[in-house]
Protein backbone atom coordinates (compact mmCIF):
# COMPACT_ATOMS: atom_id res chain seq x y z
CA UNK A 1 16.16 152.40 150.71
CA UNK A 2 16.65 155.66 152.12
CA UNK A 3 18.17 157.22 155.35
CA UNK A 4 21.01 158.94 156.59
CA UNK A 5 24.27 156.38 157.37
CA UNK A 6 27.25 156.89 160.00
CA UNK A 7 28.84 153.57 158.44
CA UNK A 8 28.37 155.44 155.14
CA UNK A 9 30.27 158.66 156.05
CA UNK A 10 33.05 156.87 157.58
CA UNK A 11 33.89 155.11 154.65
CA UNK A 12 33.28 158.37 152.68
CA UNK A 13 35.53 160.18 154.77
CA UNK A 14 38.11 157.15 154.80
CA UNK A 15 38.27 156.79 150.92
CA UNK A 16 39.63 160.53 151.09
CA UNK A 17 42.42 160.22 153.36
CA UNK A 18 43.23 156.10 151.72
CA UNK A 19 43.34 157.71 148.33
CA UNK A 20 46.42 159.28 149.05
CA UNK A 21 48.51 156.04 149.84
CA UNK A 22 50.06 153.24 147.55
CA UNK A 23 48.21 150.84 148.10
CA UNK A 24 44.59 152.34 146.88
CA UNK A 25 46.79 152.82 143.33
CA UNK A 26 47.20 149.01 143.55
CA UNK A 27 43.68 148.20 144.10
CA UNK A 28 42.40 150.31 141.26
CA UNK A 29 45.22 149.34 139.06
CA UNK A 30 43.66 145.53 139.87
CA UNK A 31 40.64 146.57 138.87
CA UNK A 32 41.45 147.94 135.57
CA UNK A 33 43.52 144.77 134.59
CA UNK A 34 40.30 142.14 135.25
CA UNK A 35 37.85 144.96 133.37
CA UNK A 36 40.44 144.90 130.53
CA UNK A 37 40.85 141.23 130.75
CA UNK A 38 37.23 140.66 130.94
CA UNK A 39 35.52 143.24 128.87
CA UNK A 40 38.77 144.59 126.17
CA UNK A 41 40.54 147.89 126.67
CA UNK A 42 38.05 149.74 124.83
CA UNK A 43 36.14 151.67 127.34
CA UNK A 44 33.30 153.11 124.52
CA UNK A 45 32.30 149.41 124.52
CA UNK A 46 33.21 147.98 128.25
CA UNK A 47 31.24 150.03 130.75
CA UNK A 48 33.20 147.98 133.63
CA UNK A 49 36.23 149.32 131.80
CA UNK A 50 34.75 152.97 132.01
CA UNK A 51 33.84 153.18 135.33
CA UNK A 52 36.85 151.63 136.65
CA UNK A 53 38.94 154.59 134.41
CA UNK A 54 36.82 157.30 136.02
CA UNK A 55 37.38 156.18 139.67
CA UNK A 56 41.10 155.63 139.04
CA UNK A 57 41.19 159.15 137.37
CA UNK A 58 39.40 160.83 140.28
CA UNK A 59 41.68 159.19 142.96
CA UNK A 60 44.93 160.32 141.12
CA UNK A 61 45.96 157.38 139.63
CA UNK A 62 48.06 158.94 136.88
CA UNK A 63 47.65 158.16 133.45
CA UNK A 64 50.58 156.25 132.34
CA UNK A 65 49.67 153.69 135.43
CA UNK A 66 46.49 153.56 134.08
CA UNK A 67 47.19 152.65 130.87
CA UNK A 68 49.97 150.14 131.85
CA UNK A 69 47.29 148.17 133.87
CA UNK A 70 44.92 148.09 130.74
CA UNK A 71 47.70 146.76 128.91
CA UNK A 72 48.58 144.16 130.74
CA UNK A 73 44.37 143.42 131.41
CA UNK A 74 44.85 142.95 127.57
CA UNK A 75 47.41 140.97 127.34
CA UNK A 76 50.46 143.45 126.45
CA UNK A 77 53.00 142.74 128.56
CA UNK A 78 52.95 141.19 132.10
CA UNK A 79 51.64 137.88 133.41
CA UNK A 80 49.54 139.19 136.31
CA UNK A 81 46.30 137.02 136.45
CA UNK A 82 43.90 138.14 139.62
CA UNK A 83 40.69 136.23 140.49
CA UNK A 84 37.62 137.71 142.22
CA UNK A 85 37.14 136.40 145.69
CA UNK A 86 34.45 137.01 148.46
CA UNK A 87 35.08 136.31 152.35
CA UNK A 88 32.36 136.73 155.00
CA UNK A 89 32.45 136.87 158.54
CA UNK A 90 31.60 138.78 162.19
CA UNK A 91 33.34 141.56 163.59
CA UNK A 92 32.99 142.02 167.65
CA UNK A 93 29.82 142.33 168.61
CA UNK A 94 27.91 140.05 165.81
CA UNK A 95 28.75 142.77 163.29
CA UNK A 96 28.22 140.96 159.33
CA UNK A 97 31.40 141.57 157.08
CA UNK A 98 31.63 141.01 153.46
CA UNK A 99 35.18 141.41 152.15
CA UNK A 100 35.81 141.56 148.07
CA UNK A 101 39.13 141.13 146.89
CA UNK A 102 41.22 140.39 143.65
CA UNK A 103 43.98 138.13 144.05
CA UNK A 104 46.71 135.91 142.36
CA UNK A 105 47.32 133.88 145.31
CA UNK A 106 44.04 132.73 147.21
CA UNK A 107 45.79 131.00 149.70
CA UNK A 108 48.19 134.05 150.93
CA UNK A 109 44.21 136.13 150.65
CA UNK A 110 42.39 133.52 152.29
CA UNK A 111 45.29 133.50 155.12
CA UNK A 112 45.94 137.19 155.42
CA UNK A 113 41.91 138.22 155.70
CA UNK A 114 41.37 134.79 158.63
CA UNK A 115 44.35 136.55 160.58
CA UNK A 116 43.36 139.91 160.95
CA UNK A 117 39.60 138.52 161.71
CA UNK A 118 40.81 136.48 164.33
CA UNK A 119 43.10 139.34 165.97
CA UNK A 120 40.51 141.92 166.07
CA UNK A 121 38.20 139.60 167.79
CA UNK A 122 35.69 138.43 164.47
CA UNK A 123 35.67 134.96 162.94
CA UNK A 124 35.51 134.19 158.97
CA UNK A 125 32.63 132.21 158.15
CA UNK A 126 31.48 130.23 155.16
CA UNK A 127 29.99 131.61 151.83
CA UNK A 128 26.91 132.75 152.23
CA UNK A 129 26.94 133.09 155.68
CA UNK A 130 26.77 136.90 156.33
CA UNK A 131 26.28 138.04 152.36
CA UNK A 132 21.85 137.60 152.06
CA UNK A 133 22.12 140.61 154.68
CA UNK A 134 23.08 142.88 152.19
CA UNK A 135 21.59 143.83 148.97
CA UNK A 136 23.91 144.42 146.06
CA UNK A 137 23.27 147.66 144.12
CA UNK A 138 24.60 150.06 142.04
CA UNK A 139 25.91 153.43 143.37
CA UNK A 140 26.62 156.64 141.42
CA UNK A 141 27.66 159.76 143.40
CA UNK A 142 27.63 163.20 142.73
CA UNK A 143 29.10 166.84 144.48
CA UNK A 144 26.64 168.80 146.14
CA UNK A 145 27.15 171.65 143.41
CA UNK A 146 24.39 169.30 141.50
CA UNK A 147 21.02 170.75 141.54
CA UNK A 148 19.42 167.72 144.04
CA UNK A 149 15.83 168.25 142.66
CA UNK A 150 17.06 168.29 138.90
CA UNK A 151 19.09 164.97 139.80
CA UNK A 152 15.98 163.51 141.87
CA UNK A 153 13.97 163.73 138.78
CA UNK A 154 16.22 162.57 136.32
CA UNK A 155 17.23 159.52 138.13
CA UNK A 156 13.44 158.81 139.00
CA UNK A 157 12.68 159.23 135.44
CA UNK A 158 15.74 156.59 134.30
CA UNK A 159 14.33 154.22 137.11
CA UNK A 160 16.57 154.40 140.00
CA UNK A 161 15.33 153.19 143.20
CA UNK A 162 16.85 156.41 145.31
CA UNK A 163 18.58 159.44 145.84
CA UNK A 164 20.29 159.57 149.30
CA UNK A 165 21.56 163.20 150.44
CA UNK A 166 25.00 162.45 152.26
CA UNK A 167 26.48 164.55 154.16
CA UNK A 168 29.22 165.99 151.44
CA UNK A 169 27.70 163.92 148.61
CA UNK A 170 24.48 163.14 146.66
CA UNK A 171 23.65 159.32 145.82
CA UNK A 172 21.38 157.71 143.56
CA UNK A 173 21.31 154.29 144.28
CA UNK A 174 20.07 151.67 141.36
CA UNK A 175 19.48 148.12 141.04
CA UNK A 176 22.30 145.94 139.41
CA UNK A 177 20.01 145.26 136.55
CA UNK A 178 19.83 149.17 135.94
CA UNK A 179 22.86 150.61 136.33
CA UNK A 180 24.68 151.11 132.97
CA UNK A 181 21.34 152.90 131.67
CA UNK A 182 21.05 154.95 134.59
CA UNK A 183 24.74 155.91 134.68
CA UNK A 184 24.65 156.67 130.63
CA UNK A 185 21.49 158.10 130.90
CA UNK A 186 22.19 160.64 133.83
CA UNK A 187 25.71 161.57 131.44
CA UNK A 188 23.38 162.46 128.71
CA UNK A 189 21.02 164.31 131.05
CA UNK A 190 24.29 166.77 131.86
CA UNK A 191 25.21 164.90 135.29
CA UNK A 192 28.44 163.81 135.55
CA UNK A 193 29.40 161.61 138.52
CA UNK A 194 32.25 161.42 140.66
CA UNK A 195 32.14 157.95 140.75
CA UNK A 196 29.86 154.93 139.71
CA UNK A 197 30.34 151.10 141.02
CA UNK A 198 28.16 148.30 142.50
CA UNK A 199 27.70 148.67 146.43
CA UNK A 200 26.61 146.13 149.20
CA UNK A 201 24.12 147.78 151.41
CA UNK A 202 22.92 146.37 154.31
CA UNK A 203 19.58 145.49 154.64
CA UNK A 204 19.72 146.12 158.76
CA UNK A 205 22.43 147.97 160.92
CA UNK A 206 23.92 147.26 164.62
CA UNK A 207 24.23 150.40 166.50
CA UNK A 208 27.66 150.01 168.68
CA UNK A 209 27.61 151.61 171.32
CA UNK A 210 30.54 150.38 173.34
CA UNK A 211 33.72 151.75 172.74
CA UNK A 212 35.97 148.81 173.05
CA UNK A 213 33.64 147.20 170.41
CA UNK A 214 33.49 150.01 168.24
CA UNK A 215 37.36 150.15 168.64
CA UNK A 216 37.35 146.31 167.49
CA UNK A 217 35.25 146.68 164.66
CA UNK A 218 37.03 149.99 162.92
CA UNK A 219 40.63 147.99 163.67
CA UNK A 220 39.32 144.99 161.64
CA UNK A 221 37.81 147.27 159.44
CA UNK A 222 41.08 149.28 158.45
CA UNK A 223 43.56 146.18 158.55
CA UNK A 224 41.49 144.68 155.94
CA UNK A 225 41.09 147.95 153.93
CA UNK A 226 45.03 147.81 154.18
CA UNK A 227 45.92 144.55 152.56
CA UNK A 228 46.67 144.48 148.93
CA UNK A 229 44.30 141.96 147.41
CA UNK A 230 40.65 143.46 149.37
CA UNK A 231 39.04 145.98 147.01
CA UNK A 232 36.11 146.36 149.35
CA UNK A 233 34.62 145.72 152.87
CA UNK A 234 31.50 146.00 153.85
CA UNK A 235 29.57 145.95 157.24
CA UNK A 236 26.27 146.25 158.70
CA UNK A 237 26.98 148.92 161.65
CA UNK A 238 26.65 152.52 162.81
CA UNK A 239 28.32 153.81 165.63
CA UNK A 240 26.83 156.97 167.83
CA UNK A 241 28.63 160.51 167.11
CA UNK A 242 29.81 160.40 170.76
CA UNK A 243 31.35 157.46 170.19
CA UNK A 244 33.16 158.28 167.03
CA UNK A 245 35.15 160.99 168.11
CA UNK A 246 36.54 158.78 171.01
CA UNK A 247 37.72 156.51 168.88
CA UNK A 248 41.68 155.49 168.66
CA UNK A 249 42.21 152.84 165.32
C-alpha cells in the first residue's frame, strides 16, 4: 500500500482547479444533505456530518450554503431526496472505472454516465464488474508543513495501514473499519487534516502509453467529473510524464 501515483496527482491537481466551479458546490452541498439526513445535523455526534463540513469548508463552500444543505438533510425546508448510486465500467484501453454519485433521478444518472462512456470509447458494465479491483479505504491528507516523521508515528501508533508522501501532500491511508479513530485520534495528537473521506484505490494500475488512449481516458474522465449527480470517479491507470504534458482534454 505504498508508492508514488500519476493517477493520484492528476486528480490532486484537478480537485484544485474543479473547486473553483459551480458544480463542485453542488456535489458537496449533496453530500451534506444525505450526512444530515442519515446521521442528524449535529456534527459532534455524526462524523460523516463532520468530515463532509470540513471538505466543504476547505473548498469554499460558504457558510450560509452549508448550513442551508444541512437543513434541508434535516428536514427544514426543501424536498430534495438523493440516493447513493455506483456505476462501473472500461475506459479505452481496458481501463476499470468506478463512478459514485448521489442522485434524485436514477434514470437521468444511469443515462447521462452510459452516454459519455459510450462517446469516449468505454462501455458501462454490471455491478461488480470492475469494483473487486479496488480496495475501499479511508484517506486523510495533510500539507507538507506537517512534520512527516511526527505524522508517520502517530498514524502507525493509531493503526493506519500507510503514510504516502505525494507530491504537494502527505497521506495516511486507513482501513474503513479504522478511520473515525484514526481521524479523531490524529486531531487530538495536534494534526489537523485538510481533508478526510473514504477512497477507492486500485489494487493494480495500466500504464497508457498511447496518446489517443490517454486522450480517451482523461475525456471520459472529466465529462463524468462534470455531471451533477457523480461525487467521485475512480480508475486504475497512470499515464507516463511525457505523455501528460501532450495531452489536449
Amino acid at each position: 500500500m505504498s508508492g508514488h501515483s500519476k493517477w493520484s496527482t492528476i486528480k490532486h491537481k484537478k480537485a484544485k482547479t474543479d473547486s473553483q466551479r459551480a458544480v463542485v458546490f453542488q456535489k458537496y452541498s449533496r453530500e451534506l444533505i444525505v450526512a444530515a439526513r442519515l446521521g442528524g445535523p449535529d456534527p459532534a455526534g455524526n462524523f460523516r456530518l463532520r468530515t463532509a463540513i470540513d471538505k466543504a469548508k476547505a473548498a469554499g463552500l460558504p457558510n450560509d450554503n452549508i448550513k442551508r444543505a444541512i437543513d434541508k438533510g434535516a428536514g427544514a425546508g426543501g424536498s430534495e431526496s438523493y440516493e447513493e448510486l455506483t456505476y462501473e465500467g472500461y475506459a479505452a484501453g481496458g481501463v476499470a472505472v468506478v463512478v459514485e454519485a448521489m442522485t434524485d433521478n436514477r434514470n437521468r444518472t444511469a443515462g447521462d454516465v452510459r452516454s459519455i462512456f459510450t462517446k469516449f470509447n468505454g462501455n458501462l458494465g454490471e455491478s461488480n464488474c470492475v469494483s473487486w479491483m479496488f480496495d475501499k479505504k479511508g484517506s486523510i491528507e495533510f500539507g507538507t508543513d506537517v512534520d512527516f516523521n511526527s505524522l508517520f508515528e502517530a498514524a502507525i501508533n493509531l493503526d493506519a495501514e500507510d503514510v504516502q508522501e505525494e507530491e504537494d501532500c502527505y497521506k495516511v491511508i486507513t482501513s474503513v473499519e479504522n478511520f473515525q479513530s484514526v481521524v479523531e485520534g490524529l486531531e487530538a495528537a495536534g494534526f489537523k487534516s485538510s481533508s478526510a473521506e473514504f477512497t477507492r484505490i486500485p489494487q493494480n494500475n495500466i500504464e497508457v502509453t498511447d496518446l489517443k488512449t490517454a486522450t480517451s481516458i482523461m475525456r471520459l474522465i472529466d465529462r463524468l467529473e462534470e455531471l451533477d449527480d457523480v461525487q467521485n470517479v475512480y480508475a486504475n491507470f497512470d499515464i507516463p510524464d511525457e505523455i501528460l504534458q501532450q495531452l489536449e482534454v
